[in-house]
N, C-alpha and C. Protein backbone atom coordinates (compact mmCIF):
# COMPACT_ATOMS: atom_id res chain seq x y z
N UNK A 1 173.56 63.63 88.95
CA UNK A 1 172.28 63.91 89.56
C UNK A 1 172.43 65.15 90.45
N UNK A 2 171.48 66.11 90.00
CA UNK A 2 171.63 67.51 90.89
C UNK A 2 170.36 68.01 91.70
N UNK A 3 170.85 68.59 92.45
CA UNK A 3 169.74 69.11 93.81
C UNK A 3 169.16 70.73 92.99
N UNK A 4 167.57 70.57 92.69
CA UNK A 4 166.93 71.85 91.62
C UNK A 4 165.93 72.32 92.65
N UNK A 5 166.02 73.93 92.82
CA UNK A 5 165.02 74.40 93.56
C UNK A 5 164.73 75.37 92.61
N UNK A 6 163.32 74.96 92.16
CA UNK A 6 162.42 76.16 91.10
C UNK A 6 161.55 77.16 92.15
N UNK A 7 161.64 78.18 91.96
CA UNK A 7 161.15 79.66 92.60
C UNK A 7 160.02 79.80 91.59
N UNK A 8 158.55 79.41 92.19
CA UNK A 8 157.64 79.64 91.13
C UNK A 8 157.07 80.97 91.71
N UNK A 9 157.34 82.34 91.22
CA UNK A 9 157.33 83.81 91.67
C UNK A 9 155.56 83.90 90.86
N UNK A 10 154.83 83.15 90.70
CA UNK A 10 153.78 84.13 89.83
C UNK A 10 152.60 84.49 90.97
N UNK A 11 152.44 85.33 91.38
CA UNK A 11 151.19 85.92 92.42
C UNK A 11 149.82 85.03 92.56
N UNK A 12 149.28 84.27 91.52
CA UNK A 12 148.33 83.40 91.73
C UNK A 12 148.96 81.64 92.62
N UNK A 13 148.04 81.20 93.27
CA UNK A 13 148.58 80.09 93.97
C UNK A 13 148.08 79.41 92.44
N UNK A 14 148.60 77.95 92.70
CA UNK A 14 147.12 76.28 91.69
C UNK A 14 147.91 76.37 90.53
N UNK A 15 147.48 76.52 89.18
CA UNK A 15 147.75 76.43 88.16
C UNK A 15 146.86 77.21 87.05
N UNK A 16 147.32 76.78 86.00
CA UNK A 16 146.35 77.46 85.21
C UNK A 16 147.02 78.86 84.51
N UNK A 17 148.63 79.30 84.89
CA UNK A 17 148.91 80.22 84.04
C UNK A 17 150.15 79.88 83.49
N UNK A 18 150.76 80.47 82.69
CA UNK A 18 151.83 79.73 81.97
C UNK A 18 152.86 80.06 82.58
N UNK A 19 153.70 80.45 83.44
CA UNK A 19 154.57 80.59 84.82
C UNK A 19 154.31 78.86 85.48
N UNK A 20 153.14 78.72 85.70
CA UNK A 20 153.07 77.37 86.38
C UNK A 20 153.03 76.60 85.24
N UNK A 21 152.53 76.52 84.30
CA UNK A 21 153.07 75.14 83.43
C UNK A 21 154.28 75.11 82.97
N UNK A 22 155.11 76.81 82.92
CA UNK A 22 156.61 76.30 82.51
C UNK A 22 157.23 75.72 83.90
N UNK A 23 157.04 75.91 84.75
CA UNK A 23 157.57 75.18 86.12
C UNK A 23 157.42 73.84 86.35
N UNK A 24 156.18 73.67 85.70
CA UNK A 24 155.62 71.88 85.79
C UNK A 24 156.50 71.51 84.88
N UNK A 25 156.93 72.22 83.74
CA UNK A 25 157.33 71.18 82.69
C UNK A 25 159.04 71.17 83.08
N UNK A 26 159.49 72.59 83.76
CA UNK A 26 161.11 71.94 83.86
C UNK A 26 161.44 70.88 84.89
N UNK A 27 160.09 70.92 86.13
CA UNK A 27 160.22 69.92 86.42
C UNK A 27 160.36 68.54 86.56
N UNK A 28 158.86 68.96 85.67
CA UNK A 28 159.01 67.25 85.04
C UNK A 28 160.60 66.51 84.29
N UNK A 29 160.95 67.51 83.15
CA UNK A 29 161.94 67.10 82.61
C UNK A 29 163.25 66.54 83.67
N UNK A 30 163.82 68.11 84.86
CA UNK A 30 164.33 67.63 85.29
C UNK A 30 164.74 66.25 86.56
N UNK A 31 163.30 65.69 86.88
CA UNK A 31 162.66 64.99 87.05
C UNK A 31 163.26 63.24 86.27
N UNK A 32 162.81 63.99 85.17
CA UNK A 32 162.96 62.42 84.27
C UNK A 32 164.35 62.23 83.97
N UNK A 33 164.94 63.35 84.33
CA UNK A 33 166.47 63.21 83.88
C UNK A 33 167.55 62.86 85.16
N UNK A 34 166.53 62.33 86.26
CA UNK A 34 167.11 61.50 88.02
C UNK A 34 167.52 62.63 88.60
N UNK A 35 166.88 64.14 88.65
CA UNK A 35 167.21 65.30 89.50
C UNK A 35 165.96 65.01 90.54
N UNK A 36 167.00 65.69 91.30
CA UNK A 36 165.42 65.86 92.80
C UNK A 36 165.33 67.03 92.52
N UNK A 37 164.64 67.24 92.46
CA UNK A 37 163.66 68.90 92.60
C UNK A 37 163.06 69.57 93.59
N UNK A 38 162.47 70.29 94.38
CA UNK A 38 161.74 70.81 94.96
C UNK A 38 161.05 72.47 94.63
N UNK A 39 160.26 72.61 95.00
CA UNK A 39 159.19 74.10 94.22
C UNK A 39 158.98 74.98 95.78
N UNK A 40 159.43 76.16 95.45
CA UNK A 40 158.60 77.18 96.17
C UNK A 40 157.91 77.76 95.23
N UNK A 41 156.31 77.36 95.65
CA UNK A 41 155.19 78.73 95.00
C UNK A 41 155.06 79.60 96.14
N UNK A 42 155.79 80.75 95.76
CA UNK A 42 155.84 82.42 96.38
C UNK A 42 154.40 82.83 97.18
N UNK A 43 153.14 82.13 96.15
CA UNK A 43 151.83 82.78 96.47
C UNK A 43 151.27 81.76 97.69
N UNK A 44 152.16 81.04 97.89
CA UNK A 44 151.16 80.15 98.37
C UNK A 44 152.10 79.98 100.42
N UNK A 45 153.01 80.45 100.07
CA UNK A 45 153.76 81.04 101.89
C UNK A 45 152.51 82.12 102.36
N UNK A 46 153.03 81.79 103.79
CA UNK A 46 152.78 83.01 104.86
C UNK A 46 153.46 83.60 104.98
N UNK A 47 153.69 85.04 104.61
CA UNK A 47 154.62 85.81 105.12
C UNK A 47 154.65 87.20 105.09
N UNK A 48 154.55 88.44 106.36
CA UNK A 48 154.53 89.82 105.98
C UNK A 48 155.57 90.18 104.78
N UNK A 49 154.83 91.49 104.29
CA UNK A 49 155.63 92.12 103.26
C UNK A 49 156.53 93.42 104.54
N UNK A 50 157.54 93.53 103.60
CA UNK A 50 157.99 94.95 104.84
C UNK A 50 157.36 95.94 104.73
N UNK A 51 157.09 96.80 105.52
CA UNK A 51 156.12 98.27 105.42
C UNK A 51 156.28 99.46 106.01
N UNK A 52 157.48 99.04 106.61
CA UNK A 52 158.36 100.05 107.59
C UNK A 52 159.95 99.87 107.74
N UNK A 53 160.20 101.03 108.51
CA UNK A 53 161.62 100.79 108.58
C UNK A 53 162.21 99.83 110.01
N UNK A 54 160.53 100.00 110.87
CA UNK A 54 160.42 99.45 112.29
C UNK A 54 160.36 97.84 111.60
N UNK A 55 159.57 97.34 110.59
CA UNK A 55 159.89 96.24 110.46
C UNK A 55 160.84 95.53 110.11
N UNK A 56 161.56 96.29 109.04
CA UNK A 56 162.98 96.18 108.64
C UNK A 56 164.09 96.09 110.11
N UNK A 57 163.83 96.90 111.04
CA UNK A 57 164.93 96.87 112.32
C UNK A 57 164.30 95.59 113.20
N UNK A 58 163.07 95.18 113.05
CA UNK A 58 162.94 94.33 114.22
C UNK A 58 162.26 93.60 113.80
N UNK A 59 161.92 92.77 112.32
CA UNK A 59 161.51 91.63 111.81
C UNK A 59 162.25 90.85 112.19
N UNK A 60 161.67 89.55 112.52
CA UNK A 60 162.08 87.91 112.56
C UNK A 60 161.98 87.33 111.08
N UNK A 61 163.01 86.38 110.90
CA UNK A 61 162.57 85.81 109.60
C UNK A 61 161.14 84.77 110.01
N UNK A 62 160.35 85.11 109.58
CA UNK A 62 158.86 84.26 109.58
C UNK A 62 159.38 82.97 108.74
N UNK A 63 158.66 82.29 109.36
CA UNK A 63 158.97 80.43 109.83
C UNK A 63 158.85 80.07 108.05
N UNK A 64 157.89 81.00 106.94
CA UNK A 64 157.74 80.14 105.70
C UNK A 64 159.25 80.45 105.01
N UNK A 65 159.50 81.64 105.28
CA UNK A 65 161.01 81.86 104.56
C UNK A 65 162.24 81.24 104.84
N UNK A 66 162.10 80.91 106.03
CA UNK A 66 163.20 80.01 106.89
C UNK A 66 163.15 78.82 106.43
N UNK A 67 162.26 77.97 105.80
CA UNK A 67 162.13 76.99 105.18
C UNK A 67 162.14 77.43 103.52
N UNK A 68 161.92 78.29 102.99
CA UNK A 68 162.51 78.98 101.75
C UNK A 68 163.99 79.09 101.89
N UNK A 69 164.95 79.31 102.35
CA UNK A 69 165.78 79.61 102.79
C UNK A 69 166.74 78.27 102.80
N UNK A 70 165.95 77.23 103.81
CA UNK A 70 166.73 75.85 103.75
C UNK A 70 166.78 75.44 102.42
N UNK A 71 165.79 75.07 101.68
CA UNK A 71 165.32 75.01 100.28
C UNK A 71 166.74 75.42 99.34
N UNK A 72 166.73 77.07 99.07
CA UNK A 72 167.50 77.27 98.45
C UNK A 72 169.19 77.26 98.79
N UNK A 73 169.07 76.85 100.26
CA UNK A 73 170.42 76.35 100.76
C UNK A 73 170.85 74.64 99.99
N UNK A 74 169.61 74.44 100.37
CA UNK A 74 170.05 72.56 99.67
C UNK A 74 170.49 72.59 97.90
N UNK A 75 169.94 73.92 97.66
CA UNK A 75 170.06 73.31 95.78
C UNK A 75 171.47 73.47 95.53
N UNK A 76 171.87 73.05 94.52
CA UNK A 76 172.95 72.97 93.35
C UNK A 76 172.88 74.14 92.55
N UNK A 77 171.24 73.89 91.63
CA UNK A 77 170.68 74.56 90.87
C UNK A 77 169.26 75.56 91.33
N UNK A 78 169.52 76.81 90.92
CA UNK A 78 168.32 77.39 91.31
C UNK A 78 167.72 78.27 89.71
N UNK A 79 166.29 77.68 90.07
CA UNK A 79 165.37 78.17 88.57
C UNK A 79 163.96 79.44 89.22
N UNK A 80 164.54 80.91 88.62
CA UNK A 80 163.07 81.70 88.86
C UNK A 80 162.49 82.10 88.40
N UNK A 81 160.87 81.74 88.11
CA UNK A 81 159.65 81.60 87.13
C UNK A 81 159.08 82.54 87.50
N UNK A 82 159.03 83.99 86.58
CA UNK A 82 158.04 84.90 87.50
C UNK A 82 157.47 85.57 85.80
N UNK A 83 156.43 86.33 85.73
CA UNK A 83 156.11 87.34 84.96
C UNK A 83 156.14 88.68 85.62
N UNK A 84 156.38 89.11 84.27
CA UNK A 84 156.84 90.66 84.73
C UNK A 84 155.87 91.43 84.32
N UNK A 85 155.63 92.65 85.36
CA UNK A 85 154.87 93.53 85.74
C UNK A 85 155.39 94.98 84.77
N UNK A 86 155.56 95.46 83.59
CA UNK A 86 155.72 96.13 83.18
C UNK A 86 157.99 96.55 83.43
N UNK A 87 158.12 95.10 82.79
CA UNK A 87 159.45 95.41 83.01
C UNK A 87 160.18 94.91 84.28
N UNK A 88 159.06 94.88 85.37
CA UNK A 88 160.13 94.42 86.58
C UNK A 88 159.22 93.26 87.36
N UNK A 89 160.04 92.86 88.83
CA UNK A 89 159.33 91.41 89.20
C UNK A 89 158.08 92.54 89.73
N UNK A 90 157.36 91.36 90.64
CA UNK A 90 156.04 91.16 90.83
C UNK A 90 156.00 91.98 92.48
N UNK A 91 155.34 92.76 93.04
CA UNK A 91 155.68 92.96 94.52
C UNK A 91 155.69 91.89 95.23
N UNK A 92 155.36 90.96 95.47
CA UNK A 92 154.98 89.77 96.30
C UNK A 92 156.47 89.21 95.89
N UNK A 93 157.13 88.85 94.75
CA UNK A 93 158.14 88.46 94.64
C UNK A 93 159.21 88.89 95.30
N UNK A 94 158.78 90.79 95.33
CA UNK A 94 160.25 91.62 95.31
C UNK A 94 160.33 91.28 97.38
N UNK A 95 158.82 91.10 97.63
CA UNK A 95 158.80 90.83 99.08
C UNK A 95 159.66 89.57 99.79
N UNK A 96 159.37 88.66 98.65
CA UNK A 96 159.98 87.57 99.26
C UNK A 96 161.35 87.43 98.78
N UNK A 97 162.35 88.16 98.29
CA UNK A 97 163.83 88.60 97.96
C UNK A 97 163.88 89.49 98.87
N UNK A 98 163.17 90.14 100.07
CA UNK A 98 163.99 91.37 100.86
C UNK A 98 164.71 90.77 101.24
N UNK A 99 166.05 91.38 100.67
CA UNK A 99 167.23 91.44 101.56
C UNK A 99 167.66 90.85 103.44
N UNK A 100 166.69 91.44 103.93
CA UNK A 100 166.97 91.24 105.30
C UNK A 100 166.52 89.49 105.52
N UNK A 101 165.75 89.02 105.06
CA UNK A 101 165.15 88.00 105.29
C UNK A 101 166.31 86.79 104.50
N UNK A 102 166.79 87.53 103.31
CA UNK A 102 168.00 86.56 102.32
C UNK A 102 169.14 86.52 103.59
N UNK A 103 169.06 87.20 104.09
CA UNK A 103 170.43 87.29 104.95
C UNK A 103 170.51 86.86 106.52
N UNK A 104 169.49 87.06 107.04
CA UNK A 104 169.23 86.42 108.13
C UNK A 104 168.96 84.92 108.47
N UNK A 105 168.95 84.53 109.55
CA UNK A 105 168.23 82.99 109.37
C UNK A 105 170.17 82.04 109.17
C-alpha cells in the first residue's frame, strides 16, 4: 500500500476535461487497489505567480503551496496531469513549479 499524490496541472478548476477524468480514473484505480491518494488541482490554490525579481528576492512561500509542498512531501508516488500548451506546460503550472517556492518552506 503506497502514499499517491496526483498534480492535476490543467488551468480549469471542476471537471469536464480529459486531464480531470484521467486523474479521476488513476485515482479511482489507485484507490481500489488500497492506495491513499490525495489531489492537488493547480487551478483551484491561491497563489501569486512571480513577476519580478523583487518577488523572487522577497516572496514568502504562500500558505496554498506550503500545503502543496507537505502533500508532495508525504507521497511515495507522484502523478502530473497537465495538457500542453504547444509543446510545453501550462503558465499557471510553470508558476506553481517555481523553483523558489519547491525549495523553500
Amino acid at each position: 500500500m503506497g502514499r499517491i499524490c496526483i498534480i492535476q496541472g490543467h488551468p480549469s478548476a471542476g471537471a469536464g476535461h480529459f486531464c480531470h477524468a484521467l486523474a479521476s480514473a488513476y485515482s479511482d484505480g489507485a484507490t481500489r487497489a488500497r492506495h491513499e491518494v490525495r489531489i492537488i488541482s493547480v487551478a483551484e490554490l491561491d497563489f501569486p505567480v512571480l513577476r519580478s525579481k523583487q518577488d523572487w528576492d522577497a516572496g514568502q512561500v504562500p500558505p496554498a503551496i506550503a500545503g502543496a509542498q507537505e502533500t508532495i512531501r508525504w507521497a511515495q508516488h507522484l502523478v502530473i496531469i497537465y495538457p500542453l500548451w504547444m509543446g510545453l506546460l501550462l503558465a499557471l503550472l510553470k508558476a506553481f513549479f517555481k523553483p523558489k517556492f519547491l525549495v523553500d518552506g
